[in-house]
Protein backbone atom coordinates (compact mmCIF):
# COMPACT_ATOMS: atom_id res chain seq x y z
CA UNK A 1 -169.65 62.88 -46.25
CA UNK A 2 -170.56 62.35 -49.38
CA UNK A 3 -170.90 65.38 -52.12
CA UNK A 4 -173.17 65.17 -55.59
CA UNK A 5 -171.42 67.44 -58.40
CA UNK A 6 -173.13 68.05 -61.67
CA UNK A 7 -170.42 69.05 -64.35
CA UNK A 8 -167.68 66.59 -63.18
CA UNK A 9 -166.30 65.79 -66.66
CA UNK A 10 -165.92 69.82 -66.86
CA UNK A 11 -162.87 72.11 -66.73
CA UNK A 12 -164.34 73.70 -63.46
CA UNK A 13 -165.86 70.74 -62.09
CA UNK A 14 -162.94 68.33 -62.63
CA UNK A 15 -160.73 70.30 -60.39
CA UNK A 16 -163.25 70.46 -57.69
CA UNK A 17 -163.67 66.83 -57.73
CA UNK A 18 -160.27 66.02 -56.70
CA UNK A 19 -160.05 68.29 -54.45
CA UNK A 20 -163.24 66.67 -52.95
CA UNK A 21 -161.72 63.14 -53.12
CA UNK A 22 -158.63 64.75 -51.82
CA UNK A 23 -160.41 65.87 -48.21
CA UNK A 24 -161.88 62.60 -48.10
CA UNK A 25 -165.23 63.09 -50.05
CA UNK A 26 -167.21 60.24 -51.56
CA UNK A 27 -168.69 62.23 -54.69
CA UNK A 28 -171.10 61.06 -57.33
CA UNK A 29 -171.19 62.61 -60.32
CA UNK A 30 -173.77 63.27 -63.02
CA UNK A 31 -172.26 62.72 -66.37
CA UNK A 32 -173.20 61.98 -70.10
CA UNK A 33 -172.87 58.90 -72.00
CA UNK A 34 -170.94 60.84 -74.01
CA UNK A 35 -168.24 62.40 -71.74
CA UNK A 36 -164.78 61.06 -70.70
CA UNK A 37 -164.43 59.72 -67.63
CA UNK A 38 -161.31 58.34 -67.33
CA UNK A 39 -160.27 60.59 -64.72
CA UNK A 40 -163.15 60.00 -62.52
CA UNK A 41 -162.77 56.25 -62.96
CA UNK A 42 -159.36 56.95 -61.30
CA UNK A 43 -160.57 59.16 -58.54
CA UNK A 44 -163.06 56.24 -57.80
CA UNK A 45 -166.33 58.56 -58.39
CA UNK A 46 -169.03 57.13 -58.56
CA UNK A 47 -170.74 57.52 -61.70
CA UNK A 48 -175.16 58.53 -62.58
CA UNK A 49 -175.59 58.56 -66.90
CA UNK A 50 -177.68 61.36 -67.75
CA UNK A 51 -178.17 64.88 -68.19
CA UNK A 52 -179.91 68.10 -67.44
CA UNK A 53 -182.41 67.44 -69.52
CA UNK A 54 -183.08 63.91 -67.90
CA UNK A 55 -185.74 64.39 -65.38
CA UNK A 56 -185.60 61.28 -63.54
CA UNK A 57 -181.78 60.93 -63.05
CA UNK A 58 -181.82 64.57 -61.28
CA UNK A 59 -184.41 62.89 -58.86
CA UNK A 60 -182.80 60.56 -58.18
CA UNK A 61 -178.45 61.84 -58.38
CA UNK A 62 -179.55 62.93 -55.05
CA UNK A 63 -179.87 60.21 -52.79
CA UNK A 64 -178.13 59.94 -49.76
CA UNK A 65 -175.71 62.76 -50.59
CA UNK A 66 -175.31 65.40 -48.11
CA UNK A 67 -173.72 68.66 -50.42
CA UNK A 68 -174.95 69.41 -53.75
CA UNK A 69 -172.69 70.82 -56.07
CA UNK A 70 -174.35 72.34 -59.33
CA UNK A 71 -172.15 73.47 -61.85
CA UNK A 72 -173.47 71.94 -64.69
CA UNK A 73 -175.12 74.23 -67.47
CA UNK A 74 -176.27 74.77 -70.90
CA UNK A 75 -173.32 77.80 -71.28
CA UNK A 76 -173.12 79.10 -74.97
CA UNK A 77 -174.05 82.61 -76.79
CA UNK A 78 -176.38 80.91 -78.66
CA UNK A 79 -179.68 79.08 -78.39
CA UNK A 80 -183.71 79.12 -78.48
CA UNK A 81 -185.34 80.31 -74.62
CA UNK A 82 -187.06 77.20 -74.31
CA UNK A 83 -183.81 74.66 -74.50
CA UNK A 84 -181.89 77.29 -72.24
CA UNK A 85 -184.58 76.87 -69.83
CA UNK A 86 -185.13 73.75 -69.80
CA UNK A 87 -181.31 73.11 -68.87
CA UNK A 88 -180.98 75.48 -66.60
CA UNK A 89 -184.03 76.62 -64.85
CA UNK A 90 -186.31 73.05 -65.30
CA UNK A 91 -183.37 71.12 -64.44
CA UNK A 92 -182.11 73.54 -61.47
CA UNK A 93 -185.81 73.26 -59.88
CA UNK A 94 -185.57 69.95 -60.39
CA UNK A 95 -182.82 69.30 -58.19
CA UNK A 96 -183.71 71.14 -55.72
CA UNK A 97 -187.06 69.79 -55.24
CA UNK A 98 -184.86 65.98 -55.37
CA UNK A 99 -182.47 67.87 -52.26
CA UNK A 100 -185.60 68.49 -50.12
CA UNK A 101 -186.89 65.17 -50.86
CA UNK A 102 -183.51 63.27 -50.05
CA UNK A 103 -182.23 65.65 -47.28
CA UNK A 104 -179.37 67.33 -49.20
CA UNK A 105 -178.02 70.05 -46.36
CA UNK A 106 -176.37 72.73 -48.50
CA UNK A 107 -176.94 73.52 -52.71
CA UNK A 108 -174.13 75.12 -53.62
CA UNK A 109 -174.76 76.91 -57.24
CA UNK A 110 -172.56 78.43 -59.65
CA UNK A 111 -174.14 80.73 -61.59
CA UNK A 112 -172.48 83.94 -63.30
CA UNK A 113 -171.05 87.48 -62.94
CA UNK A 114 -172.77 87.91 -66.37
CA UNK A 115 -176.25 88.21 -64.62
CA UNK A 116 -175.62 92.04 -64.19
CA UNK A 117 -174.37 92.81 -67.51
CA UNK A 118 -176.68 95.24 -69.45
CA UNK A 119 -176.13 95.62 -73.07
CA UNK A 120 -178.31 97.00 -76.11
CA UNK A 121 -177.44 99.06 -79.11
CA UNK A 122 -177.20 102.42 -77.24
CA UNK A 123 -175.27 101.23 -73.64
CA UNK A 124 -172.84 98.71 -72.37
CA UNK A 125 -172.07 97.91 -69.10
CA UNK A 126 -169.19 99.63 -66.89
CA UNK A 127 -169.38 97.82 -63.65
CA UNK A 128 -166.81 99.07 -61.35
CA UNK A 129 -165.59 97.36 -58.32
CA UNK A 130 -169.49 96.38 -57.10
CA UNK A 131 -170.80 93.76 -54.70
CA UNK A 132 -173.22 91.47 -54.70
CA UNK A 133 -175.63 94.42 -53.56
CA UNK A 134 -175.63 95.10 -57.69
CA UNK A 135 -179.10 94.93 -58.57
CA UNK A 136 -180.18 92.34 -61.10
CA UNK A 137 -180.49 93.50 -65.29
CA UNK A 138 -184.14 93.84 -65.76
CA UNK A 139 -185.11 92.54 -69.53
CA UNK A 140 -182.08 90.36 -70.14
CA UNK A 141 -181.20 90.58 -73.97
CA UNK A 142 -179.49 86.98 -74.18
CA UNK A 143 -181.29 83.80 -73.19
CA UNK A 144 -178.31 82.39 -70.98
CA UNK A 145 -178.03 85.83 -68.90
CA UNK A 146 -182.22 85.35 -68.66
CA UNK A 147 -182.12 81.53 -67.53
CA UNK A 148 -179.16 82.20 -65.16
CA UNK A 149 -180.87 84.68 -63.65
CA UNK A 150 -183.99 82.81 -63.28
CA UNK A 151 -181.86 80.16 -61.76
CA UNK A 152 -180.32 81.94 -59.17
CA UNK A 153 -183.01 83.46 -57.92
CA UNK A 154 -184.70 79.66 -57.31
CA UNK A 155 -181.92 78.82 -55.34
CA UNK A 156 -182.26 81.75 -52.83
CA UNK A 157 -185.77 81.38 -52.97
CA UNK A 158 -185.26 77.77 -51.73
CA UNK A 159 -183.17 78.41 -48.85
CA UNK A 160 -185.68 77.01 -46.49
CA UNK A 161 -187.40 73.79 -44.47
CA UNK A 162 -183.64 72.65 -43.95
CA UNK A 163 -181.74 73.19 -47.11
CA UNK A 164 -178.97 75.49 -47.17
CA UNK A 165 -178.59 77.26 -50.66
CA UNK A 166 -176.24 79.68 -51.74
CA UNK A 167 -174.96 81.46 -54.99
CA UNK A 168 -171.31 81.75 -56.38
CA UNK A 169 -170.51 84.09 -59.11
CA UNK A 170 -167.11 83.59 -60.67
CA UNK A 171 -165.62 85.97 -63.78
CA UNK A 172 -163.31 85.21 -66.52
CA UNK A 173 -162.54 81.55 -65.02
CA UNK A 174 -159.07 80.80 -66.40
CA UNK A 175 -155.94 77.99 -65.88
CA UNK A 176 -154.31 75.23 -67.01
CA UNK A 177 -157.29 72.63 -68.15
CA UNK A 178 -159.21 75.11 -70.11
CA UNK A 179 -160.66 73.06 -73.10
CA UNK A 180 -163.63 75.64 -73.83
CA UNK A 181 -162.94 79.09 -73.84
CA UNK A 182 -159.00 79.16 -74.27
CA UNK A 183 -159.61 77.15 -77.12
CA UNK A 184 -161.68 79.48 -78.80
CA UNK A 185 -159.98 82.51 -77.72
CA UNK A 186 -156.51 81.10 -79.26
CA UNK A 187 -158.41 79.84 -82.19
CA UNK A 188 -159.76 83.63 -82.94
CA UNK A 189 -156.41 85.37 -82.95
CA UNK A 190 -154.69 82.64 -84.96
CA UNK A 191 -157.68 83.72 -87.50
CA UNK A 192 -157.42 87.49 -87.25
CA UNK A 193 -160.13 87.68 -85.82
CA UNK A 194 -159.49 88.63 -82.28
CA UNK A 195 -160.48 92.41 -82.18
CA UNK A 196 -161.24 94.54 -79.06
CA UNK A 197 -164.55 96.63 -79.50
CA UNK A 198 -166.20 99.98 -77.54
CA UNK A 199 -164.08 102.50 -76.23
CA UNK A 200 -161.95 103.44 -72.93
CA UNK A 201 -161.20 101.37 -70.47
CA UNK A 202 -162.42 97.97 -69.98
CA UNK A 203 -161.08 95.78 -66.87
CA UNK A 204 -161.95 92.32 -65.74
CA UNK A 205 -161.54 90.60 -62.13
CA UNK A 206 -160.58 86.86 -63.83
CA UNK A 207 -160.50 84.18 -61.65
CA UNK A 208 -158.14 81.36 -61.51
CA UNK A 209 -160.08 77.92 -61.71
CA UNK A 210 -157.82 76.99 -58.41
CA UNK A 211 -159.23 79.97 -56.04
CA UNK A 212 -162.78 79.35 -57.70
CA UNK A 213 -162.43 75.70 -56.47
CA UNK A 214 -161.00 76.80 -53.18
CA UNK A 215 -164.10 78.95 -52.54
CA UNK A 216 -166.63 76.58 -53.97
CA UNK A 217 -164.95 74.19 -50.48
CA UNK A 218 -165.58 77.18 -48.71
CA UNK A 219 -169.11 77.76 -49.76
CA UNK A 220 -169.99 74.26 -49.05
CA UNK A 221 -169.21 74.50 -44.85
CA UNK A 222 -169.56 78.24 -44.17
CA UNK A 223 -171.65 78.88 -41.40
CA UNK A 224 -172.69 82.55 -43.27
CA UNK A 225 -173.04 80.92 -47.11
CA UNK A 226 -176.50 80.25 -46.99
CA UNK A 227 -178.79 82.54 -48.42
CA UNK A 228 -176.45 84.46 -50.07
CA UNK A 229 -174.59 85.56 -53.05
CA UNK A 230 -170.42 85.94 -53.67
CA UNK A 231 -168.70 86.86 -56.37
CA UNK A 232 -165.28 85.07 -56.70
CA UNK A 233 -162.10 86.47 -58.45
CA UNK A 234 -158.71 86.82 -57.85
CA UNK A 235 -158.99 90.03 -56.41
CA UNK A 236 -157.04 91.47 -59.36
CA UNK A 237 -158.43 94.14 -62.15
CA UNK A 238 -156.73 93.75 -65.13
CA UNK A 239 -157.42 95.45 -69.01
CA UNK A 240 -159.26 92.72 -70.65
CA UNK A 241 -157.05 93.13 -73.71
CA UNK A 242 -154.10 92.48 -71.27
CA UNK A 243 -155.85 89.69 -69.75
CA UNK A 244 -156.31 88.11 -73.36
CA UNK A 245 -152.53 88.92 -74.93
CA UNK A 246 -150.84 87.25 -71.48
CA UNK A 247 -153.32 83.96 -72.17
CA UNK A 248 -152.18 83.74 -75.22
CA UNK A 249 -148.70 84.23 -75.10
CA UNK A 250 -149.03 81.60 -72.52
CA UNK A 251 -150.45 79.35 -75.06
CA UNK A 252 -147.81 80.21 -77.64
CA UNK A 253 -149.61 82.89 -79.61
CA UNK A 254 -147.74 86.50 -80.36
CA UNK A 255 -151.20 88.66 -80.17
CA UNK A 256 -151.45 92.23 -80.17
CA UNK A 257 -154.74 94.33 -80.02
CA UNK A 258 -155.36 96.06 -83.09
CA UNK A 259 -157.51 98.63 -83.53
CA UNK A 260 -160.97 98.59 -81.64
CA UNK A 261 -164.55 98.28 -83.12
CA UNK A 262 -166.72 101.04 -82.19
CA UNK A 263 -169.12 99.26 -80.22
CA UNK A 264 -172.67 100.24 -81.74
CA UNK A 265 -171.05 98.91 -85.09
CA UNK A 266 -169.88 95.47 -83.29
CA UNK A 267 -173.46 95.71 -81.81
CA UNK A 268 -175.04 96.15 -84.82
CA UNK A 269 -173.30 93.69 -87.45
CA UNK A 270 -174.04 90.97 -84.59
CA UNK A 271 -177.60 91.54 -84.61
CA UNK A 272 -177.94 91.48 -87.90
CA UNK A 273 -176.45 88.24 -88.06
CA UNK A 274 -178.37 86.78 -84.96
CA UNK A 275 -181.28 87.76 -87.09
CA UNK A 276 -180.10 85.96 -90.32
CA UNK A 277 -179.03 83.16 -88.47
CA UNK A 278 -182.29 82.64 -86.25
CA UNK A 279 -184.45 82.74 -89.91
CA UNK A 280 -182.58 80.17 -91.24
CA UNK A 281 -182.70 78.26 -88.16
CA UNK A 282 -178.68 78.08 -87.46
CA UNK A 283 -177.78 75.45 -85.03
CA UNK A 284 -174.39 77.07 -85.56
CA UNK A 285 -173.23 80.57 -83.64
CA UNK A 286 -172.81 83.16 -85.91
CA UNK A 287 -168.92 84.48 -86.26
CA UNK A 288 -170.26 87.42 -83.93
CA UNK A 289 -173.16 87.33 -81.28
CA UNK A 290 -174.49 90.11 -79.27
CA UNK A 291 -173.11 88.44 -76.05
CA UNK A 292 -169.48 88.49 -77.21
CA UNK A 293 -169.77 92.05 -78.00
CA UNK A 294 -170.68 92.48 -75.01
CA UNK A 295 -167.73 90.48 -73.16
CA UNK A 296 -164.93 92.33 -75.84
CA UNK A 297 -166.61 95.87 -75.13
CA UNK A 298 -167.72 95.85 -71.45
CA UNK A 299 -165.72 96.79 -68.48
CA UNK A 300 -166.58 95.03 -65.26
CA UNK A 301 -164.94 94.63 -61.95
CA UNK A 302 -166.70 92.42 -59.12
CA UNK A 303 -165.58 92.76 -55.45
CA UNK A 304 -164.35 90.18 -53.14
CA UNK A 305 -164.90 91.85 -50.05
CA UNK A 306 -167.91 89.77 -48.97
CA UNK A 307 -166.43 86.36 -49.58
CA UNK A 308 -163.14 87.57 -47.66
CA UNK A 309 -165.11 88.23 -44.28
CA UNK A 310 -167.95 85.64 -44.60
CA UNK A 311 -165.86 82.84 -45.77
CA UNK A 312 -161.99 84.14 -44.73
CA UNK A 313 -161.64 83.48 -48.89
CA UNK A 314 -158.10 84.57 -50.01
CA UNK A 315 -156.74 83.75 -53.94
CA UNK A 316 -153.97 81.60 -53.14
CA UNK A 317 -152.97 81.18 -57.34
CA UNK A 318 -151.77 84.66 -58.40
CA UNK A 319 -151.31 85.76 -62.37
CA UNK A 320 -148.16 85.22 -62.80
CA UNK A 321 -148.15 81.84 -61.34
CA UNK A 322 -151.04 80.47 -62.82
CA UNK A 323 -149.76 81.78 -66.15
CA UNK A 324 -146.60 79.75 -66.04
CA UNK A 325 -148.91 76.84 -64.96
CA UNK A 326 -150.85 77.48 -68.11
CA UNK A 327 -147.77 77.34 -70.24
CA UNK A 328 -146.19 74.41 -68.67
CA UNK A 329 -149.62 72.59 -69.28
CA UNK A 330 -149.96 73.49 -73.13
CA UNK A 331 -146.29 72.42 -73.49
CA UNK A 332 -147.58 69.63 -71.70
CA UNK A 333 -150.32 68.70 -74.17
CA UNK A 334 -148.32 69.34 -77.13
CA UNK A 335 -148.37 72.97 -78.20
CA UNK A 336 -150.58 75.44 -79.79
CA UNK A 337 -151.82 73.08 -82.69
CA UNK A 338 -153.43 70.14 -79.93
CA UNK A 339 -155.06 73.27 -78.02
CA UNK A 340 -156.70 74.57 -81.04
CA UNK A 341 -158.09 70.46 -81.73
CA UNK A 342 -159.88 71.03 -78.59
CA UNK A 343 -162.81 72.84 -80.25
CA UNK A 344 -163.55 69.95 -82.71
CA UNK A 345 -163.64 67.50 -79.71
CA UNK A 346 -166.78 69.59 -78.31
C-alpha cells in the first residue's frame, strides 16, 4: 500500500513516516526544496519538491497512492487571511479534489483542538473534558483558528463518491524531536519572559507525538474513522504551568511560574501590538499575540472517549516516560544551548 504524507520533514510527520515504512508502507512525501531530507533519503521515501502553495504538485503528489496523510500547514500566530488560506484551505481543497481524481481511499487530516477556542477581550475559553460534539467558535478572532476551521469542515464535507475522510484533533503535541514549539518555549523562560496569564485553573490534555502517531495508523484503517472527528491526547489533564515547568526541566531549564498576568491586560497589550505591528506591515510576530494569550490563559481538556471505542486507541507513551525520553534526547543533541539554535534554523 502505498501512503502520501504532506509534512514529512516535520516533527509530527517524521515520526509517522517511519512508522509507515516500518509496517511496510511505500510513502511519498511532499517536501520543500528547502527542507532536510536526510532522514527520508534513509527511509527510502520517495520524494515530490513543492509546497502548499504549489498547485500543480498537490495534483499531482496523489497518484497512485491509496492513504492520504495531510499534516502539512501554514501553523504560526501570525499572518494576513489571504496567505493562511491559501495554505490551508486552497491547498486542502486542492488535494482533495487530486484524491477523487486519482482514487485516494481514505484523507486522513490533522487539524487542531484550537478550532473551539473562543477568546476576546471580555472571555476566554474553559473547555472541560468535551467531545468532539463541542460546537465549532463562530467568528474566529485569529486567522489560523479561521482557516483550520474552514479546512476541516471541507474534509467532512468530502466524505463521499468513494473517499473516506476523517478529522484528527491533537493538543499540546509534545516529545523528544520537538524543533518548533519546545524551542520557543525554552527560549522564553531563559528570557524571563515565560509568564502564566488569566486566573484559576487552567489544564491541558497534551499529547505525546508517539500516541498521536499511533492514532493517526489507526485513523487510516478504522472501519468507523470516516466521517468523523477525534480528538487525541494522552488521556491525562495536567495544569498547563505544570505541563510547561516538567518540559523544561526536561530540557535543562530550572523554571518556576511567577506571578500571573491578569488576562484582559495580556489581552489587551497584545492587541495593541498586533495593531502596531499589522500598520507597519511586520513580517515578524510581535513578542505577544492574541493567540498566545490565549494558549497561557485558557483551560481546556478534550476527551478521548470516542477514539477509545471507535478506534480501540489507548496512549501507550505516558508522562513520565516520554519526559525521560525528552531528556535523554536533548542530552542527546547537546544540551540546552543546541535546543535554543533550533529557532534560528526555522
Amino acid at each position: 500500500m502505498k501512503a502520501i504524507v504532506t509534512g514529512g520533514t516535520g516533527f509530527i510527520g517524521g515520526k509517522l513516516v517511519e512508522s509507515l515504512v516500518e509496517q511496510g508502507y511505500e510513502v511519498r512525501c511532499l517536501v520543500r526544496k528547502t527542507s532536510n531530507v536526510s532522514r527520508l533519503n534513509e527511509l527510502g521515501v520517495e520524494l515530490l519538491y513543492g509546497d502548499l502553495g504549489d498547485l500543480e504538485v498537490l495534483r499531482n503528489i496523489t497518484k497512485d497512492g491509496e492513504i492520504l496523510f495531510h499534516l502539512a500547514a501554514l501553523v504560526t500566530d501570525w499572518g494576513d487571511s489571504e496567505t493562511f488560506y491559501k495554505y490551508n484551505v486552497l491547498a486542502t481543497k486542492e488535494l482533495l479534489e487530486s484524491s477523487k481524481v486519482n482514487n485516494i481511499k481514505r484523507f486522513v487530516y490533522m487539524s487542531s483542538s484550537t478550532v473551539v477556542w473562543k477568546s476576546d477581550f471580555w472571555n476566554i475559553h474553559k473547555l472541560e473534558d468535551i467531545d468532539e460534539t463541542y460546537p465549532y467558535t463562530k467568528n474566529q478572532t485569529d486567522n489560523y483558528n479561521a482557516s483550520k476551521t474552514e479546512a476541516e469542515k471541507l474534509v467532512l464535507k468530502n466524505n463521499n463518491n468513494g473517499l473516506e475522510t476523517t478529522v484528527v484533533r491533537p493538543s499540546n503535541v509534545w516529545g523528544a524531536g520537538d524543533t518548533v514549539i519546545l524551542p520557543r518555549i525554552a527560549m522564553a523562560a531563559k528570557k524571563g519572559i515565560l509568564y502564566p496569564m488569566g486566573s484559576g485553573d487552567r489544564f491541558v490534555t497534551p499529547c505525546h507525538v508517539k500516541n498521536l502517531v499511533n492514532a493517526l495508523l489507526l485513523l487510516a484503517e478504522s472501519k468507523k474513522a470516516p466521517g468523523n472527528i477525534y480528538f487525541i491526547n494522552d488521556g491525562v489533564k495536567i495544569p498547563y504551568m505544570d505541563f510547561l515547568t516538567k518540559q523544561l526541566d526536561s530540557s535543562g531549564i530550572d523554571w518556576t511560574p511567577g506571578v500571573s498576568i491578569p488576562y484582559k491586560i495580556a489581552y489587551a497589550v497584545a492587541a495593541i501590538l498586533e495593531v502596531i505591528f499589522k500598520l507597519t506591515k511586520s513580517k515578524k510576530p510581535p513578542v505577544l499575540t492574541k493567540m498566545a494569550v490565549a494558549a497561557l490563559s485558557g483551560s481546556r481538556s478534550y476527551s478521548i472517549q470516542k477514539a477509545q471505542s471507535d478506534l480501540g486507541y489507548k496512549p501507550a507513551v505516558d508522562m513520565d516516560d516520554g519526559m525521560e525520553e525528552l531528556k535523554d534526547w536533548v542530552t542527546k543533541i547537546g544540551g540546552t544551548d543546541e535546543l535554543l539554535k533550533y529557532i534560528l534554523k526555522v
